[in-house]
Protein backbone atom coordinates (compact mmCIF):
# COMPACT_ATOMS: atom_id res chain seq x y z
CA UNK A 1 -6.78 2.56 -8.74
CA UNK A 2 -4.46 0.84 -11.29
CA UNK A 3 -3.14 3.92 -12.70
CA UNK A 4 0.29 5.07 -13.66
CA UNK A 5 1.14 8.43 -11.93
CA UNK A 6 3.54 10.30 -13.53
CA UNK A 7 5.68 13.55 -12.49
CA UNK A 8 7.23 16.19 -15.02
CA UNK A 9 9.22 18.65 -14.30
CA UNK A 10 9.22 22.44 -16.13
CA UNK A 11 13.03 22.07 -16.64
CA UNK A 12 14.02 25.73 -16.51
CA UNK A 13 17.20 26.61 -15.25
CA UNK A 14 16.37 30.31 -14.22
CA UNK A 15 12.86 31.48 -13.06
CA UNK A 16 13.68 34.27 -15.57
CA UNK A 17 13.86 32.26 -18.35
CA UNK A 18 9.68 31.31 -17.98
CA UNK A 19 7.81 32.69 -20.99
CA UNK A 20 5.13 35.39 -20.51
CA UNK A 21 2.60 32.56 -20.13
CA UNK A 22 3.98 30.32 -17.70
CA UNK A 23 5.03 26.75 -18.33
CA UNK A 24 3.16 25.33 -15.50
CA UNK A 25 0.53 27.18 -16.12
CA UNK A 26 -0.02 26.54 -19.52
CA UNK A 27 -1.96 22.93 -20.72
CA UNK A 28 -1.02 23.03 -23.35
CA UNK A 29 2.45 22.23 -22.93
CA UNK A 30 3.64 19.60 -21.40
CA UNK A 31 5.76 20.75 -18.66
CA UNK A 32 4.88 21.28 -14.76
CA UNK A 33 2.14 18.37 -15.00
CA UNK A 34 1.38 15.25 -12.70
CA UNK A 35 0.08 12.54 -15.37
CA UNK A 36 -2.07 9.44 -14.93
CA UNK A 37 -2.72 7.03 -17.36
CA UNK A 38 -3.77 3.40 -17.88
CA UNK A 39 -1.90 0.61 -18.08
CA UNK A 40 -2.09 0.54 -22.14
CA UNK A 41 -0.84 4.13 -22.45
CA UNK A 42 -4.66 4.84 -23.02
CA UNK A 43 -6.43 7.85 -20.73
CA UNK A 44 -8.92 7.37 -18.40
CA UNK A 45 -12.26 8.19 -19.13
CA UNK A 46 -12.48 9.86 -15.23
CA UNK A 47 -9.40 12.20 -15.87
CA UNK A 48 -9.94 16.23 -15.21
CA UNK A 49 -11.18 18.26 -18.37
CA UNK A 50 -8.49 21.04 -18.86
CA UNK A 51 -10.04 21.59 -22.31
CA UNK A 52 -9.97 20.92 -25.79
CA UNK A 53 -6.26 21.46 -26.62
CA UNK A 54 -4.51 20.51 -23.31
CA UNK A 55 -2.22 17.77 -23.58
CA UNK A 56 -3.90 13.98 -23.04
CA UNK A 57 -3.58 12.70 -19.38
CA UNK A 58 -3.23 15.40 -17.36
CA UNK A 59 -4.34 15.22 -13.59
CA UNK A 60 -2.80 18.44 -11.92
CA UNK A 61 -1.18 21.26 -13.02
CA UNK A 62 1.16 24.22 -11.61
CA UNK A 63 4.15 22.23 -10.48
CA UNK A 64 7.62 22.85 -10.66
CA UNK A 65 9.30 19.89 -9.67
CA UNK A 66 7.73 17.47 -7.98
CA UNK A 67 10.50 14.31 -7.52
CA UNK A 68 8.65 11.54 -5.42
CA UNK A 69 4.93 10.73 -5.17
CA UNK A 70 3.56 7.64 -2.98
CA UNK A 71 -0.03 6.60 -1.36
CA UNK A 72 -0.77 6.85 2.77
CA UNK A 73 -1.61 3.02 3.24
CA UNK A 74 -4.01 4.34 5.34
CA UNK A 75 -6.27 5.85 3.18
CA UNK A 76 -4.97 5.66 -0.12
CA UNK A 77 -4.02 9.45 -0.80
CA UNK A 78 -0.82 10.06 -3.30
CA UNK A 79 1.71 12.59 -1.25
CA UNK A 80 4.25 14.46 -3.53
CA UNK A 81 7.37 16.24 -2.76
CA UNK A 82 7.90 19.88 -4.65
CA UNK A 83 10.95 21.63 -4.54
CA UNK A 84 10.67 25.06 -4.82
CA UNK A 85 13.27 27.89 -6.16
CA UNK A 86 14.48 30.26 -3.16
CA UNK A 87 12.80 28.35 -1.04
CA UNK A 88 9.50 27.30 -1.43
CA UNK A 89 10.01 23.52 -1.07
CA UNK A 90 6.34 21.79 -0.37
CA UNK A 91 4.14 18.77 0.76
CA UNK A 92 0.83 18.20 -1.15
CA UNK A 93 -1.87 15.75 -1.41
CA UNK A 94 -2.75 15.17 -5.22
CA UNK A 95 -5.74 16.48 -6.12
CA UNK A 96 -7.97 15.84 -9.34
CA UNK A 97 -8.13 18.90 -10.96
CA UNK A 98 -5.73 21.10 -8.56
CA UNK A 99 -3.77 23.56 -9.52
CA UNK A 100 -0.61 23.71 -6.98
CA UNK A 101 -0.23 27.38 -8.20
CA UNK A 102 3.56 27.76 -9.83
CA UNK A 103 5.24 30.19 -10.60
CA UNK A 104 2.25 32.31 -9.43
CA UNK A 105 1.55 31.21 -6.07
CA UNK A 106 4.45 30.02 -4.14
CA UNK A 107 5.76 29.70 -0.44
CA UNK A 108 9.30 30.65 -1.30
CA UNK A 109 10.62 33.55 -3.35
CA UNK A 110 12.25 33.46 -7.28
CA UNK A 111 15.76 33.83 -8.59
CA UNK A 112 17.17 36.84 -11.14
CA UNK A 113 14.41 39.35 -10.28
CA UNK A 114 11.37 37.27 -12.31
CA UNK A 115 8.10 38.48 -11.21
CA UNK A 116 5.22 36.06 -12.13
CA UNK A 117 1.95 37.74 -14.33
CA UNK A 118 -1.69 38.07 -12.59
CA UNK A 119 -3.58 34.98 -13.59
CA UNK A 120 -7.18 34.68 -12.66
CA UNK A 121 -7.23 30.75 -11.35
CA UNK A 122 -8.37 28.34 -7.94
CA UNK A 123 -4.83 27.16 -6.63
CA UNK A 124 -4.05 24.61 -3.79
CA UNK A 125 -2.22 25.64 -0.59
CA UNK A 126 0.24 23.13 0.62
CA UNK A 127 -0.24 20.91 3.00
CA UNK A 128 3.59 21.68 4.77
CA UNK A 129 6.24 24.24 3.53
CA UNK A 130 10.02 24.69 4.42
CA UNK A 131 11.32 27.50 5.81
CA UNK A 132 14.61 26.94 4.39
CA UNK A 133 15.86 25.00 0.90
CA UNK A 134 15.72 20.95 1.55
CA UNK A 135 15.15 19.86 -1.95
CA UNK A 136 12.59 17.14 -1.17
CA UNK A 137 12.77 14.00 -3.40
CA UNK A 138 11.27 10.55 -3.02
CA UNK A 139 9.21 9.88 -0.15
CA UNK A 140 7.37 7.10 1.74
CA UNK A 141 5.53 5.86 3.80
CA UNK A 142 6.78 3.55 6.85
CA UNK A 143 4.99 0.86 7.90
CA UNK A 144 7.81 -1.61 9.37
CA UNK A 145 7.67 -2.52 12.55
CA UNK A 146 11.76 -1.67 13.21
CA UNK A 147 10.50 1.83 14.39
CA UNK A 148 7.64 1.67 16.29
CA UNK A 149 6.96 4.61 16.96
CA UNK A 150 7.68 6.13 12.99
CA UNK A 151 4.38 3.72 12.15
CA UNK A 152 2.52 5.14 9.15
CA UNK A 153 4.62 8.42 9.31
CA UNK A 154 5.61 10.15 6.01
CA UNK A 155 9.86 9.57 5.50
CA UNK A 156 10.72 12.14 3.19
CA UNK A 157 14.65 12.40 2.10
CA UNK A 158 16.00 15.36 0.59
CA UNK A 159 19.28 16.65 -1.49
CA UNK A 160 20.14 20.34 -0.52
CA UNK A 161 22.71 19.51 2.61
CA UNK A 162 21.46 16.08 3.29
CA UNK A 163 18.23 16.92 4.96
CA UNK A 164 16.07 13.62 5.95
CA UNK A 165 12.63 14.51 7.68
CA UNK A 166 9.96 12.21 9.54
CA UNK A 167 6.31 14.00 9.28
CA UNK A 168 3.48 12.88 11.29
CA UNK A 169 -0.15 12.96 9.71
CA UNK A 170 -3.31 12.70 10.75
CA UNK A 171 -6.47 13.25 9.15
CA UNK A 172 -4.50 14.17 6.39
CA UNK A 173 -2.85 17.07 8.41
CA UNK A 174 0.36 17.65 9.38
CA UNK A 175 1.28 16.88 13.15
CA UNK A 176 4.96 17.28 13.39
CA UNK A 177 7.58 17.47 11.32
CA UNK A 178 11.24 16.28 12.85
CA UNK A 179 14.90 15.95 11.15
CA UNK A 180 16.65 13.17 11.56
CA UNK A 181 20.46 12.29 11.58
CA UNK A 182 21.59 15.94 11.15
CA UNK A 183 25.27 14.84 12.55
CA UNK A 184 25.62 12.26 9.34
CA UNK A 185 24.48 13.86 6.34
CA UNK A 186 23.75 12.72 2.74
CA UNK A 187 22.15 13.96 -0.50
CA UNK A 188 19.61 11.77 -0.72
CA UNK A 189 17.61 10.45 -3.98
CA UNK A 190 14.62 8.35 -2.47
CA UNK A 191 13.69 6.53 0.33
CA UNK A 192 12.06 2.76 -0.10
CA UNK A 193 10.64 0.40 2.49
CA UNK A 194 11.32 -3.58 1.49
CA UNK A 195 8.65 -6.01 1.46
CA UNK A 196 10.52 -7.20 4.79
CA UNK A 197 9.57 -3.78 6.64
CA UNK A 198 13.49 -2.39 6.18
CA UNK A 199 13.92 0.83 5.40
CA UNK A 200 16.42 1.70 2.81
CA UNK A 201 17.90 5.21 1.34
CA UNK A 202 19.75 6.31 -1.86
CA UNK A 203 22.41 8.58 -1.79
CA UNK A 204 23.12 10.94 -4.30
CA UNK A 205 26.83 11.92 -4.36
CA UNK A 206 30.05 10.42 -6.75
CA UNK A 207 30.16 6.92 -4.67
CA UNK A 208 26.29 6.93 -4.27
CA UNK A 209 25.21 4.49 -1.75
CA UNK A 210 21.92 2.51 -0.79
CA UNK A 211 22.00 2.65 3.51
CA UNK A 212 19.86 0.93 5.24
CA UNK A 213 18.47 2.50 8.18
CA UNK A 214 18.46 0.44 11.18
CA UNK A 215 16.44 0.70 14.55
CA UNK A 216 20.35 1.31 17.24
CA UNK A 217 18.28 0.44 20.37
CA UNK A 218 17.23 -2.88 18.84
CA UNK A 219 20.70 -3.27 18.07
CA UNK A 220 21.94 -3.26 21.63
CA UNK A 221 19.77 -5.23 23.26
């Protein structure tokens, strides 16, 4: 749509440490948001109404983290990764309007004994949650032709003990979700196909590294 998405983070470094109205939660500050704007820095006319004082360009709200977004080439929906805080890392589908529900709603638990207020408010369920920490960061689509058989699946790398995850969609549900490469592991920052069809990661560690992932049966033949 020739928008610029944008992610922010709440940037707490405690659940404990959220005020009695929760960052997330609260539109007027901007913290926990996905943003889209126009080109020009100007808003879009078509943007959700979160009222008169919420901050200019918000899209969706109730996010903690969300560290990759990217659009199914098959139908133009924007994924995003969400990591969670015991737990609690997610898969959406952006939604105008939505409100992914943090800290009140989660999938995963909370650190130092925080225990998030009642609020009254429509949230959005997931589409996929981990049952264990993965840290999910930036994510994409395949569409090479290296992997057959990974066409149009969702590659989604992740930090917390070098998790890396292929998750098959359909009808914008979740098939099957499968780790890969759990004998080799790296933190991992994002994940990027080339215009060529190659698909390329970025480590995160002190001699960071950009590995590109290669198809071993093609290799042998």
């Amino acid at each position: 749509d020739k928008k610029l998405y944008i992610t922010v983070g709440e940037r707490l470094f405690g659940d404990i440490l959220q005020p009695p109205f929760p960052i997330a939660q609260n539109h007027e500050d901007q913290r926990g948001k996905i943003y889209r704007i126009n080109p020009d820095g100007s808003i879009p006319l078509d943007n959700p109404d979160f009222g008169e004082n919420a901050i200019p360009g918000l899209f969706a709200v109730g996010i903690r983290a969300a560290q990759g977004l990217t659009k199914d080439p098959r139908n133009g929906d924007i994924w995003f990764s969400e990591h969670g805080t015991h737990q609690g890392d997610e898969l959406n589908i952006l939604q105008k309007g939505a409100n992914y529900g943090w800290p009140i709603k989660s999938t995963g638990g909370y650190r130092g004994g925080y225990e998030p207020p009642e609020l009254d408010r429509d949230f959005t369920d997931p589409k996929w949650s981990w049952y264990k920490t993965i840290a999910p960061t930036g994510l994409t689509f395949y569409t090479g032709h290296e992997f057959p058989q990974w066409k149009n699946n969702l590659i989604i790398p992740g930090l917390s003990r070098g998790n890396f995850w292929r998750v098959v969609i359909e009808d914008r549900e979740i098939i099957s979700v499968e780790e890969l490469f759990i004998n080799e592991r790296h933190r991992t920052r994002k994940a990027v196909q080339s215009p060529n069809g190659e698909l390329y990661i970025l480590t995160d560690e002190n001699n960071g590294k950009v590995i590109r992932i290669r198809n071993g049966a093609e290799l042998r033949i």
